[in-house]
C-alpha atoms as a PDB file:
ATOM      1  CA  UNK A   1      56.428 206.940  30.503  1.00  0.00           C
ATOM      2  CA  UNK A   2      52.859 205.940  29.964  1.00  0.00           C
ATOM      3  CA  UNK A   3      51.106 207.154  26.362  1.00  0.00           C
ATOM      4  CA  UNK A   4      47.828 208.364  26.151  1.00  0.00           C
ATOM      5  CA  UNK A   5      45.969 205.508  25.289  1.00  0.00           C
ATOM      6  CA  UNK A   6      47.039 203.561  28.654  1.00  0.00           C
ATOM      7  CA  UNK A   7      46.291 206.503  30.503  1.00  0.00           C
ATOM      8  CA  UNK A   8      42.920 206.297  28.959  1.00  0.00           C
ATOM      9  CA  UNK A   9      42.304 202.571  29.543  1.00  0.00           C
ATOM     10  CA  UNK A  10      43.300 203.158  33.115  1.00  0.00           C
ATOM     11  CA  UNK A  11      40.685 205.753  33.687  1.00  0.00           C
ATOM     12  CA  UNK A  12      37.993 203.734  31.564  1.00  0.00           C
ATOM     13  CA  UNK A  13      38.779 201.563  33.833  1.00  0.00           C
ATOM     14  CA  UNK A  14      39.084 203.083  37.360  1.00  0.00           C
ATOM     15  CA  UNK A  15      35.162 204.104  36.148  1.00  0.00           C
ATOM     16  CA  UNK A  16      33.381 200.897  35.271  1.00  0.00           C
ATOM     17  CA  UNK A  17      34.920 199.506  38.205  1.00  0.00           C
ATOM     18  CA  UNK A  18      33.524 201.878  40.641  1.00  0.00           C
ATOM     19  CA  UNK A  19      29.993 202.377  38.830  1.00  0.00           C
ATOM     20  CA  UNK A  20      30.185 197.994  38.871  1.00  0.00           C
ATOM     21  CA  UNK A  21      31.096 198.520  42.835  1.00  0.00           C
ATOM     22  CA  UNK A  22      28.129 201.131  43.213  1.00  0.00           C
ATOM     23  CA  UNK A  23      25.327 198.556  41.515  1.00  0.00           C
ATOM     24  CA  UNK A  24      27.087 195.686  43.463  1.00  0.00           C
ATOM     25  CA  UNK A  25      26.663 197.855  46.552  1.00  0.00           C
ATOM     26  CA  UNK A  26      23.169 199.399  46.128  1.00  0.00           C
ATOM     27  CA  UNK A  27      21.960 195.377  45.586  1.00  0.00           C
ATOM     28  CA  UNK A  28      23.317 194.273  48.690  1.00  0.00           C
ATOM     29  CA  UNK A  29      21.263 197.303  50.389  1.00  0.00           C
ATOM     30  CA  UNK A  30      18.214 196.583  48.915  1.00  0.00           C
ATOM     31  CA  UNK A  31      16.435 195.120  51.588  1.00  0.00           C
ATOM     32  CA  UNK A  32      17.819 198.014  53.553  1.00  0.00           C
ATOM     33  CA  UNK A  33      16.478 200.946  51.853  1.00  0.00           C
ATOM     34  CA  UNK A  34      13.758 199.210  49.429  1.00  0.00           C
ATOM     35  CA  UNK A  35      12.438 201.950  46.852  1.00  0.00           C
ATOM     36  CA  UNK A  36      14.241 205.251  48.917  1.00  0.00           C
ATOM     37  CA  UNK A  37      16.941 206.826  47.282  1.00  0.00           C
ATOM     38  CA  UNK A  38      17.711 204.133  44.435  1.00  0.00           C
ATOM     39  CA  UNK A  39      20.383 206.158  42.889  1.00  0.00           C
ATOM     40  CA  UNK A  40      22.800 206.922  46.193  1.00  0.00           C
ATOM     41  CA  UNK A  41      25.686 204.267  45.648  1.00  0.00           C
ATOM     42  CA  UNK A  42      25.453 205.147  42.185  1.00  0.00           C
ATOM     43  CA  UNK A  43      26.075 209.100  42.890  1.00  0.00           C
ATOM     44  CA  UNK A  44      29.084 207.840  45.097  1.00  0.00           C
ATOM     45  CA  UNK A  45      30.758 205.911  42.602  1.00  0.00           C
ATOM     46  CA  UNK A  46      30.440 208.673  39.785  1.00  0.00           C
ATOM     47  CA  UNK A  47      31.865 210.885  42.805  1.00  0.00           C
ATOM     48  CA  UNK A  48      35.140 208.731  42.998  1.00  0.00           C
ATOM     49  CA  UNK A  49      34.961 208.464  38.794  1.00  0.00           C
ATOM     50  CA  UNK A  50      35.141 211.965  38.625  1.00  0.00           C
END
């Protein structure tokens, strides 16, 4: 059985990979959507963090 402190890692790092895949995301739609909604990918990946 996992102990805390793995569990934690894991979930530390379940989030900075999906708030790294939400920048990565947004940058590769910038020519897309410009200046509108600059923070959408980002709600998404706090969506899938949370």
């Amino acid at each position: 059985m996992a102990n805390k402190t793995d569990t934690a890692m894991v979930r530390y790092g379940i989030a900075v990979v999906s708030i790294a895949a939400a920048i990565w995301a947004r940058m590769l739609l910038d020519p897309v959507l410009g200046d509108h909604y600059p923070f959408a990918t980002i709600f998404f990946g706090i969506l899938i963090t949370a």
